[in-house]
Protein backbone atom coordinates (compact mmCIF):
# COMPACT_ATOMS: atom_id res chain seq x y z
CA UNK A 1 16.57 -35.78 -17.53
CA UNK A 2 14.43 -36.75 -14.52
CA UNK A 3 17.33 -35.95 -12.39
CA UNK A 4 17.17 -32.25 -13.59
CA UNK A 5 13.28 -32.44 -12.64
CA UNK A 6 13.89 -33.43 -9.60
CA UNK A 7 16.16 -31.14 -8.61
CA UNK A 8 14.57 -28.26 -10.06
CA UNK A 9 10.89 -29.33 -8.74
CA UNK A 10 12.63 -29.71 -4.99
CA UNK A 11 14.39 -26.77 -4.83
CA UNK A 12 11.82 -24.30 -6.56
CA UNK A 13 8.62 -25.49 -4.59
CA UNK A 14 10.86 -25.43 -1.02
CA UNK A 15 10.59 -22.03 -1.72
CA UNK A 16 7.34 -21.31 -3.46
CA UNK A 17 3.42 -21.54 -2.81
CA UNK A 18 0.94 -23.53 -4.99
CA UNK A 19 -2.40 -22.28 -4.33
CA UNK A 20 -3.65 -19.12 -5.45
CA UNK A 21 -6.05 -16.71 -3.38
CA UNK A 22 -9.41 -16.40 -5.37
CA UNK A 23 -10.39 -17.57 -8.89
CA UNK A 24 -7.53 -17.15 -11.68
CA UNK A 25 -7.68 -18.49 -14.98
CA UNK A 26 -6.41 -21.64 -15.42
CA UNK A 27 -3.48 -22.81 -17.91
CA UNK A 28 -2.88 -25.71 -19.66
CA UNK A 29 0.66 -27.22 -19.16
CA UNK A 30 2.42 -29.37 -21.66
CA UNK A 31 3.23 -32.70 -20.12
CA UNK A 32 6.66 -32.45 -22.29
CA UNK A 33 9.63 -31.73 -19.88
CA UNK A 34 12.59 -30.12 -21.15
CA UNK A 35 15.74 -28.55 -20.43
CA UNK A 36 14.32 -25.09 -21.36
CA UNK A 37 11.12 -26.10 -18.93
CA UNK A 38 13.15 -26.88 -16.24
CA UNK A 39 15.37 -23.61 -16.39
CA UNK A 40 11.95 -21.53 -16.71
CA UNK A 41 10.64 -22.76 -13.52
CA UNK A 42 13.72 -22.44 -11.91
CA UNK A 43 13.77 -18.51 -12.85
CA UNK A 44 10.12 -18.09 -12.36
CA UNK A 45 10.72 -19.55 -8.63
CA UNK A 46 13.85 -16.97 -8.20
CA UNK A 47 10.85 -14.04 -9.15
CA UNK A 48 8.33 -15.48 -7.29
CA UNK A 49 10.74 -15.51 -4.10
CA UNK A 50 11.81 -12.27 -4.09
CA UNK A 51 7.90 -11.56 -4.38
CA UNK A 52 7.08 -13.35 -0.87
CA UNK A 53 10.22 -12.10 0.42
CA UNK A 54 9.33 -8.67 -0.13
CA UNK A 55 5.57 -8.98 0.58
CA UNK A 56 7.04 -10.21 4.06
CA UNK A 57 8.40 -7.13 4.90
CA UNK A 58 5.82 -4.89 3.67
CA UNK A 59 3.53 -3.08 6.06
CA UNK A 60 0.36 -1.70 5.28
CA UNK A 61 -0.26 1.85 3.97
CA UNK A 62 -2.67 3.57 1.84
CA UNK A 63 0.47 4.75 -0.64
CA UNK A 64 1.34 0.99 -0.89
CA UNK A 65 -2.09 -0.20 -1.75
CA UNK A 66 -1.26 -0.29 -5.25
CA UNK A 67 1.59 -2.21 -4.94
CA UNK A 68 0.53 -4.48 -2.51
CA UNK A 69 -2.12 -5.51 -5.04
CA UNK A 70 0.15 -5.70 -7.86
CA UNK A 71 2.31 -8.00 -6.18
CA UNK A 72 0.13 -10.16 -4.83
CA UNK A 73 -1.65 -10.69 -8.09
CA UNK A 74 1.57 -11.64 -9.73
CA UNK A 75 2.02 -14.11 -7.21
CA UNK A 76 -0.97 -15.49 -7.07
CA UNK A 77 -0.69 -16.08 -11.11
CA UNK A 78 2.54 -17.75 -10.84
CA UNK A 79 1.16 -19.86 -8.37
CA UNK A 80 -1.19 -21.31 -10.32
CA UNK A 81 0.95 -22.10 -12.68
CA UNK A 82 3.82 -23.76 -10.77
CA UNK A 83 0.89 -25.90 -9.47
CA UNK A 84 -0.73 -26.86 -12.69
CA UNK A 85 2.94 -28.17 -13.82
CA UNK A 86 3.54 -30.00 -10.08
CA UNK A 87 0.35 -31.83 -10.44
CA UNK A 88 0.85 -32.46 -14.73
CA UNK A 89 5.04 -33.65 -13.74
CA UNK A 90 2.93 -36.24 -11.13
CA UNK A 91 3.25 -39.22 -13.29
CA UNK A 92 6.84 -38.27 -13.98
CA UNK A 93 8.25 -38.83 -10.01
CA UNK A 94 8.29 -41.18 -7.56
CA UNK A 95 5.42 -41.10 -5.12
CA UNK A 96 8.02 -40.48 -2.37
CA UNK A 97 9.00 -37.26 -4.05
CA UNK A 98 5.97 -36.33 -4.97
CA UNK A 99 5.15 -36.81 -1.50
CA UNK A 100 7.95 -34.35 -0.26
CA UNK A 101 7.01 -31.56 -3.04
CA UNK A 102 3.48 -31.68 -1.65
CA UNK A 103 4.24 -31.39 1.92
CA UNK A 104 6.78 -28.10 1.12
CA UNK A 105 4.06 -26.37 -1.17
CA UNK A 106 1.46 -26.66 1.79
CA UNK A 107 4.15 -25.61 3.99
CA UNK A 108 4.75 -22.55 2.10
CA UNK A 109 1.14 -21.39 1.03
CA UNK A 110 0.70 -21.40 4.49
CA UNK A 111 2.86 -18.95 5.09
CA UNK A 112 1.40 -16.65 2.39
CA UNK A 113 -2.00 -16.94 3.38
CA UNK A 114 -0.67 -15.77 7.06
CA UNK A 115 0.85 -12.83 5.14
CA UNK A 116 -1.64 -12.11 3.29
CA UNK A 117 -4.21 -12.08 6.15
CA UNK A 118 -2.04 -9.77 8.07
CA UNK A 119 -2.11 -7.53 5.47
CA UNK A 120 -5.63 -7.28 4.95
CA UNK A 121 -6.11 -7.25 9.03
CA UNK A 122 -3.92 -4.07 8.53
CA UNK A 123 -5.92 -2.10 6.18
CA UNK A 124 -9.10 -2.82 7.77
CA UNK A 125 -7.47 -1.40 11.11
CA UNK A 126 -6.33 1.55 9.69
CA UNK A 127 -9.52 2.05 7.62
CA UNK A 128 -10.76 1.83 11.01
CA UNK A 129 -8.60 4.49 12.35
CA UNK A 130 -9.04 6.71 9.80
CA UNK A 131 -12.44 6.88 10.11
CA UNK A 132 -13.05 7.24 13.79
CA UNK A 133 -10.27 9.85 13.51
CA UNK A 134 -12.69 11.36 10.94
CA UNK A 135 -15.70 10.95 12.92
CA UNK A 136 -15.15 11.91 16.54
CA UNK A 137 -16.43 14.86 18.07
CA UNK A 138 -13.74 17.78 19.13
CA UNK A 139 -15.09 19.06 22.02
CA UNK A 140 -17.10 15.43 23.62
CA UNK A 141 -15.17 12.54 21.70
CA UNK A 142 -18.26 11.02 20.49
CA UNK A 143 -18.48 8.99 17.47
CA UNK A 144 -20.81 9.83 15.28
CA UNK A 145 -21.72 9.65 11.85
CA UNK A 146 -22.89 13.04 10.79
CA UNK A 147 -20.21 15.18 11.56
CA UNK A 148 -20.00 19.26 11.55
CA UNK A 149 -16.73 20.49 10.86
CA UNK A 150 -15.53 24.25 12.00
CA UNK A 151 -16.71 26.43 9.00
CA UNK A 152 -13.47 28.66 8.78
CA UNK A 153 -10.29 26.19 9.56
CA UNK A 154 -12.15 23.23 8.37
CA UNK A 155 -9.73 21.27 10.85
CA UNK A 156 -11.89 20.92 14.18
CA UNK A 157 -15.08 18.33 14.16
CA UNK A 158 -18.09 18.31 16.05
CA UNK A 159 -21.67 16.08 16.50
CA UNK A 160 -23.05 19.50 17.24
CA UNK A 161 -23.66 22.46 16.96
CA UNK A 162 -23.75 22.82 20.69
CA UNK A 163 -20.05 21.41 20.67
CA UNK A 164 -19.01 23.51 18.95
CA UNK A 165 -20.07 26.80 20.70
CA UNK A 166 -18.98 24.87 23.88
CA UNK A 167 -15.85 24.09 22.34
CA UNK A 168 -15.14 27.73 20.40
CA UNK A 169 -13.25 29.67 23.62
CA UNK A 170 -11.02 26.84 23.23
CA UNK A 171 -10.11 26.74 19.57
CA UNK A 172 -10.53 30.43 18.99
CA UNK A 173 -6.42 30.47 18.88
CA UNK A 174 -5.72 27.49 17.30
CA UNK A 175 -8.20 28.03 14.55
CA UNK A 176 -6.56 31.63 13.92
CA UNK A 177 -2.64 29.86 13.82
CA UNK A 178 -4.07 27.38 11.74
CA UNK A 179 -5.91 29.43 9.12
CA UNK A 180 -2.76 31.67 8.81
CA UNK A 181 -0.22 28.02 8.29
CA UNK A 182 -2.53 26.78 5.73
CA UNK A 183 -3.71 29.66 3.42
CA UNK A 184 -2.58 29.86 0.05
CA UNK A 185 -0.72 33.08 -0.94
CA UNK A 186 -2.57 33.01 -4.08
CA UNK A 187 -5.88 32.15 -4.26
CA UNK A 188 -6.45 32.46 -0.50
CA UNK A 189 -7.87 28.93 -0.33
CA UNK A 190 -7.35 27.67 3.14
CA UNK A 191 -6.40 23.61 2.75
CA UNK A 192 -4.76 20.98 5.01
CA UNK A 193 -2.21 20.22 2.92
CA UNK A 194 -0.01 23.24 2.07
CA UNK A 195 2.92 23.69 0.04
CA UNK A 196 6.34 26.37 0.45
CA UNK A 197 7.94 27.68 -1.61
CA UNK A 198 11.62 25.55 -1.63
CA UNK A 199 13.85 28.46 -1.64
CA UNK A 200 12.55 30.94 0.68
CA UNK A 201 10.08 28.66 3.01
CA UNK A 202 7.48 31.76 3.32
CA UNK A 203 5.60 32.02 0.70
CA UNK A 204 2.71 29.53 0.99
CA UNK A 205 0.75 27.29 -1.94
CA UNK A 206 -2.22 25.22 -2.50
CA UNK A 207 -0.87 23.75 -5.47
CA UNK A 208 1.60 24.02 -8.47
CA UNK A 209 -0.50 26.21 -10.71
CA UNK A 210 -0.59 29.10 -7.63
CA UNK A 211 2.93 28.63 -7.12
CA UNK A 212 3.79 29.40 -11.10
CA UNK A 213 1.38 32.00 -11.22
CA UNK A 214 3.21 34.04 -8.71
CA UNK A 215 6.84 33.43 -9.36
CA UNK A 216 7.25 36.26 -11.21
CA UNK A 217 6.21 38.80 -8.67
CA UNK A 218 7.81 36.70 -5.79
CA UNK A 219 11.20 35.83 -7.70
CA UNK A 220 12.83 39.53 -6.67
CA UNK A 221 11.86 38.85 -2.62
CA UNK A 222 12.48 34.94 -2.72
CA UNK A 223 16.35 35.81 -3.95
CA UNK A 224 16.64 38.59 -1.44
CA UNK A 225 15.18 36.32 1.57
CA UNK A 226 17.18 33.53 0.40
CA UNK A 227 20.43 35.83 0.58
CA UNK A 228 19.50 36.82 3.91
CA UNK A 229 19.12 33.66 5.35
């Protein structure tokens, strides 16, 4: 029986992390070992590998945020409970084994906390991006936190109103193009992010409901442009 444990214990934590990142609830472990115990760490360590493995190759982005979070939770959660159990099957091993469990867990949570750092490093940068990219000036490139935007494309940004009269010979054009690209067919609401029609690719949306109310007039002209093309 201890030679399962061993095995099991050595090959599950060479691969596995023991420390969670922030409080988690603790569990009680039964100091009972069994054959079942043994093959429910071993399968928890399988999940909690492919977990690390896959957090490694993650790289940050806003869509991902969610699950990010989710996995890193998980981890952390299984974690804690591989290391309650390690520390619980203490009196059960040898002190040089012990020994070499201990060194592979610290081993291995360092690794995760280097992953998880870089993550968090990542979404503070692009937080950071995002919200110079929101907050610089058009026309002088200052950042500032009051920002005007263009009242009719909504797209340019300026610290003032001077920048943007300065600026206005400039964008004239581009405002125009831009206002035509993004206004809804429908409702004539002019928005960033604009939706086609799939078939046809000229009618133009600002969301489902716009779209459904004017399929039936557009049906007849979406068929015959789609012929066409």
């Amino acid at each position: 029986m201890k030679n399962k444990l061993y095995i099991a214990l050595f090959v599950y934590t060479s691969t596995s992390l023991v420390y969670a990142m922030g409080p988690i609830q603790q569990q009680e472990f039964p100091i009972i070992i069994n054959d079942e115990q043994v093959s429910k760490y071993n399968q928890e360590g399988k999940k909690l590998t492919a977990d690390v493995n896959q957090l490694q190759k993650i790289r940050y982005s806003p869509e991902l945020d969610d699950k990010i979070t989710e996995i890193v939770e998980t981890v952390k959660e299984r974690l804690v409970w591989l290391g309650e159990f390690t520390v619980k099957a203490k009196d059960f091993l040898p002190q040089d084994k012990y020994e070499d469990i201990e060194k592979n867990l610290l081993f291995v949570n360092a690794i995760f906390r280097k992953e998880y750092n870089r993550l968090i490093l990542e979404k503070k940068s692009q937080m950071a991006l995002a919200y110079a990219q929101a907050h610089t000036c058009s026309g002088c490139s200052k950042l500032t936190k009051h920002i005007k935007q263009c009242t009719r494309c909504k797209n340019r940004k300026y610290c003032s109103i001077n920048c943007l009269r300065d600026d206005w010979q400039k964008h004239k054009n581009e405002c125009d193009q831009y206002i035509q690209d993004h206004t809804c067919c429908v409702c004539t609401k002019v928005v960033k992010k604009i939706n086609q029609c799939s078939q046809c690719k000229k009618r133009k949306y600002c969301s489902r409901s716009c779209q459904v109310q004017d399929w039936p007039s557009h049906k007849k002209a979406c068929l015959k442009i789609t012929i066409e093309q």
